[in-house]
Protein backbone atom coordinates (compact mmCIF):
# COMPACT_ATOMS: atom_id res chain seq x y z
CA UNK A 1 71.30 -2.28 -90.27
CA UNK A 2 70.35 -1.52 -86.37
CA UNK A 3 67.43 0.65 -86.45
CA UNK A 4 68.15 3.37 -83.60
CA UNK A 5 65.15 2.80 -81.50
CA UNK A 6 65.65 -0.75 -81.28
CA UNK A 7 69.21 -0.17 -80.06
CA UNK A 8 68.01 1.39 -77.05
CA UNK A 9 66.95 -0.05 -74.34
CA UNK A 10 64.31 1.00 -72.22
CA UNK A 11 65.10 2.12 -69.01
CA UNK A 12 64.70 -0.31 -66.05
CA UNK A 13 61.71 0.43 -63.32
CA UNK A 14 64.02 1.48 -60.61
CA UNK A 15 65.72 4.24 -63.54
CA UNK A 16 61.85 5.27 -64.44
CA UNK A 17 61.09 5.93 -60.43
CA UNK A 18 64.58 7.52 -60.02
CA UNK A 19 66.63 5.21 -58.85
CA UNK A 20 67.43 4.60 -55.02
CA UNK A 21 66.72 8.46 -54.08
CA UNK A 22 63.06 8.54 -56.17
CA UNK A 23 62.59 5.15 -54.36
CA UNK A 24 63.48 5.86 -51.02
CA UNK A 25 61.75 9.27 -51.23
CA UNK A 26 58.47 7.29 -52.18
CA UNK A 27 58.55 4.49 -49.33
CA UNK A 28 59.49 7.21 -46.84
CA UNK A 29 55.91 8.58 -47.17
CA UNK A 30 54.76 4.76 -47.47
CA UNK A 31 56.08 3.62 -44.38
CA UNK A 32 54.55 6.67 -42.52
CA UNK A 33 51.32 5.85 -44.10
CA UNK A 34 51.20 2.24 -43.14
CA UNK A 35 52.32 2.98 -39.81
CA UNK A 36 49.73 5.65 -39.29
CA UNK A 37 46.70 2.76 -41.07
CA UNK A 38 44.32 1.88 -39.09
CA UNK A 39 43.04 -1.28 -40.75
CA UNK A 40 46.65 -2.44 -41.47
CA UNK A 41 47.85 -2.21 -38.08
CA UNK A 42 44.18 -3.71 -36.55
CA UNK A 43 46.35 -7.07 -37.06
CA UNK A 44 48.28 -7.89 -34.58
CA UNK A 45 50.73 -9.04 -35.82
CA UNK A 46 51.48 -6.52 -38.22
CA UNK A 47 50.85 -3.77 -35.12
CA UNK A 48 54.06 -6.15 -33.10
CA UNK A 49 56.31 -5.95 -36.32
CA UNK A 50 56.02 -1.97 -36.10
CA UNK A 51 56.91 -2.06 -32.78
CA UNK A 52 58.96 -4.33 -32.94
CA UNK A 53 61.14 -2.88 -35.81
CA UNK A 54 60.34 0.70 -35.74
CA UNK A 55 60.28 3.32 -38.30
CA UNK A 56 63.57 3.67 -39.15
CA UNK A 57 64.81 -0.24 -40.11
CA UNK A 58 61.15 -0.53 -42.16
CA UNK A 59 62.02 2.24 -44.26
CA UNK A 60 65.57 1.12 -45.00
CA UNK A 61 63.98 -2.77 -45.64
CA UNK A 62 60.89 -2.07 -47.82
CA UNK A 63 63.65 0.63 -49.70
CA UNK A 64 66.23 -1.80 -50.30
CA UNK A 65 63.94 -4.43 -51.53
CA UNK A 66 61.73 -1.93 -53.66
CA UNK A 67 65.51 -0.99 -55.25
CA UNK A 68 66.50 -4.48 -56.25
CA UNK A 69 62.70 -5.63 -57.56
CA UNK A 70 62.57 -2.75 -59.66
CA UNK A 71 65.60 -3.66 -61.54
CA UNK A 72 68.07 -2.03 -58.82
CA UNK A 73 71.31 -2.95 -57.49
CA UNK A 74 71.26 -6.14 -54.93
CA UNK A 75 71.10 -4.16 -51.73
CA UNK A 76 68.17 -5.97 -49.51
CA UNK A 77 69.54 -7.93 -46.59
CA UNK A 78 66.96 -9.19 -45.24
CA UNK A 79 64.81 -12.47 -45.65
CA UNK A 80 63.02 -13.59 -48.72
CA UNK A 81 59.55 -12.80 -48.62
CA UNK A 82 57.99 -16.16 -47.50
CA UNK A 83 60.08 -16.13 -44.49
CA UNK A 84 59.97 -12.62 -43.76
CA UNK A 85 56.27 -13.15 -43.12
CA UNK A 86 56.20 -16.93 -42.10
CA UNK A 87 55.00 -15.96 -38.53
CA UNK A 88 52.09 -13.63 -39.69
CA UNK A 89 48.59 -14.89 -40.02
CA UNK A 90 47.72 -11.99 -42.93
CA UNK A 91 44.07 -12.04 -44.85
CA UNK A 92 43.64 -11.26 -48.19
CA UNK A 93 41.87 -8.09 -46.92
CA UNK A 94 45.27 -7.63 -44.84
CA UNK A 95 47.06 -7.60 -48.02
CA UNK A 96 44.65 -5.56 -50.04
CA UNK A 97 44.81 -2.78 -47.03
CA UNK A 98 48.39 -2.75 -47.95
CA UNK A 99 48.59 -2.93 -51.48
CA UNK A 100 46.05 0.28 -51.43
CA UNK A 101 48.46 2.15 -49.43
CA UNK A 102 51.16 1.36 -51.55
CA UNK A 103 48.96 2.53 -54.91
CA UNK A 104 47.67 5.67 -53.26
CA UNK A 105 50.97 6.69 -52.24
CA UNK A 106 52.28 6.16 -55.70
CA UNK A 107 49.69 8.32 -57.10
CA UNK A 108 50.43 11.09 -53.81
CA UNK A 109 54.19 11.01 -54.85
CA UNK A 110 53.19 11.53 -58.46
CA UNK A 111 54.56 8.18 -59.73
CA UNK A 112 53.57 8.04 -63.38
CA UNK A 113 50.87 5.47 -64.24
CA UNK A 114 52.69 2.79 -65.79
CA UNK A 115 55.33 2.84 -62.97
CA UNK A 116 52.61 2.47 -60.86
CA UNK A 117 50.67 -0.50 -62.67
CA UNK A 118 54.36 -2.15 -62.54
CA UNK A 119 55.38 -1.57 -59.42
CA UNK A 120 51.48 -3.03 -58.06
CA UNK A 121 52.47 -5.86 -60.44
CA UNK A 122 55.61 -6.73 -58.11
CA UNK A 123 53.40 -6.46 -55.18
CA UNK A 124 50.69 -9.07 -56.11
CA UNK A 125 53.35 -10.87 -57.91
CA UNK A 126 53.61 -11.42 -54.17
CA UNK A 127 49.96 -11.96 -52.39
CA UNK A 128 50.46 -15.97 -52.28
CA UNK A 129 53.90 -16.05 -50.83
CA UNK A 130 53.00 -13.73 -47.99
CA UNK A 131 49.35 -15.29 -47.78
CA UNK A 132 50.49 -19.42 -48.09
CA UNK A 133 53.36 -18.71 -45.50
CA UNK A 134 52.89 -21.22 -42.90
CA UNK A 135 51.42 -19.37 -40.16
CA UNK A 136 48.81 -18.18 -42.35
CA UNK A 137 48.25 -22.32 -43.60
CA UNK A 138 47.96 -23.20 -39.60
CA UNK A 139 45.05 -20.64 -39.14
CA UNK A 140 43.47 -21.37 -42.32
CA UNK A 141 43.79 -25.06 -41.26
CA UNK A 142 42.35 -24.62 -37.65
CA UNK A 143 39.68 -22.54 -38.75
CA UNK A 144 38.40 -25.72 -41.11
CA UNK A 145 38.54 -27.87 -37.74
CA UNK A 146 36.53 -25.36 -35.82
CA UNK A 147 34.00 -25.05 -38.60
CA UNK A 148 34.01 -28.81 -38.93
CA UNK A 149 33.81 -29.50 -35.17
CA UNK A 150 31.33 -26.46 -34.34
């Protein structure tokens, strides 16, 4: 005999934050955030990839791809994440600017806690691919010549 609460499932991430609309709603305000942070956008080469892809396209990508790693429908066209970064030279205190955005704006949206430890679970699920993409290995490289050579 099935018991009933083991026949149901629980529901996926991207159900619990409301599915594309809950999502989308939630990165609208992140996007706007991250554009408007001063620490994230002191590196340049975040500060070019605003520019260069503007508000708009940003909000539809980091949408898209918060859809399908919550448990969503495939809908992100773009680039895995190594490659999507493999000409930015990011920090780990890069990173961490962002990944405090993202968990403030969670808690400003009123995300409920564990959505919000799950979702930040994606996101450093994340931190070496984006870190270890081969710009970032170059600098990290030529910065152990200079400190050798200087």
């Amino acid at each position: 005999m099935t018991n009933v609460s083991e026949a149901v499932e629980t529901p996926s991430l991207y159900e619990r934050l409301g599915g594309v609309f809950g999502i989308a709603a939630v990165m609208d305000v992140l996007v706007d955030r991250l554009f408007a942070n001063v620490w994230a956008n002191r590196n340049p080469y975040v500060a070019a990839m605003h520019e260069r892809n503007g508000r708009p396209g940003f909000k539809f990508m980091v949408t898209a791809w918060s859809v399908e790693q919550t448990g969503g429908p495939k809908c992100y066209p773009g680039r895995d994440m190594h490659y999507a970064h493999v000409d930015m030279i990011a920090t780990e205190h890069d990173f961490d600017v962002v990944a405090l955005e993202i968990a403030a704006t969670l808690s400003f949206c009123g995300v409920g806690l564990q959505e919000q430890k799950e979702y930040l679970e994606i996101i450093e699920s994340y931190r070496r691919v984006v870190l270890d993409a081969p710009a970032n290995e170059q600098a990290k490289q030529t910065k152990a010549a200079d400190r050798k050579a200087g």
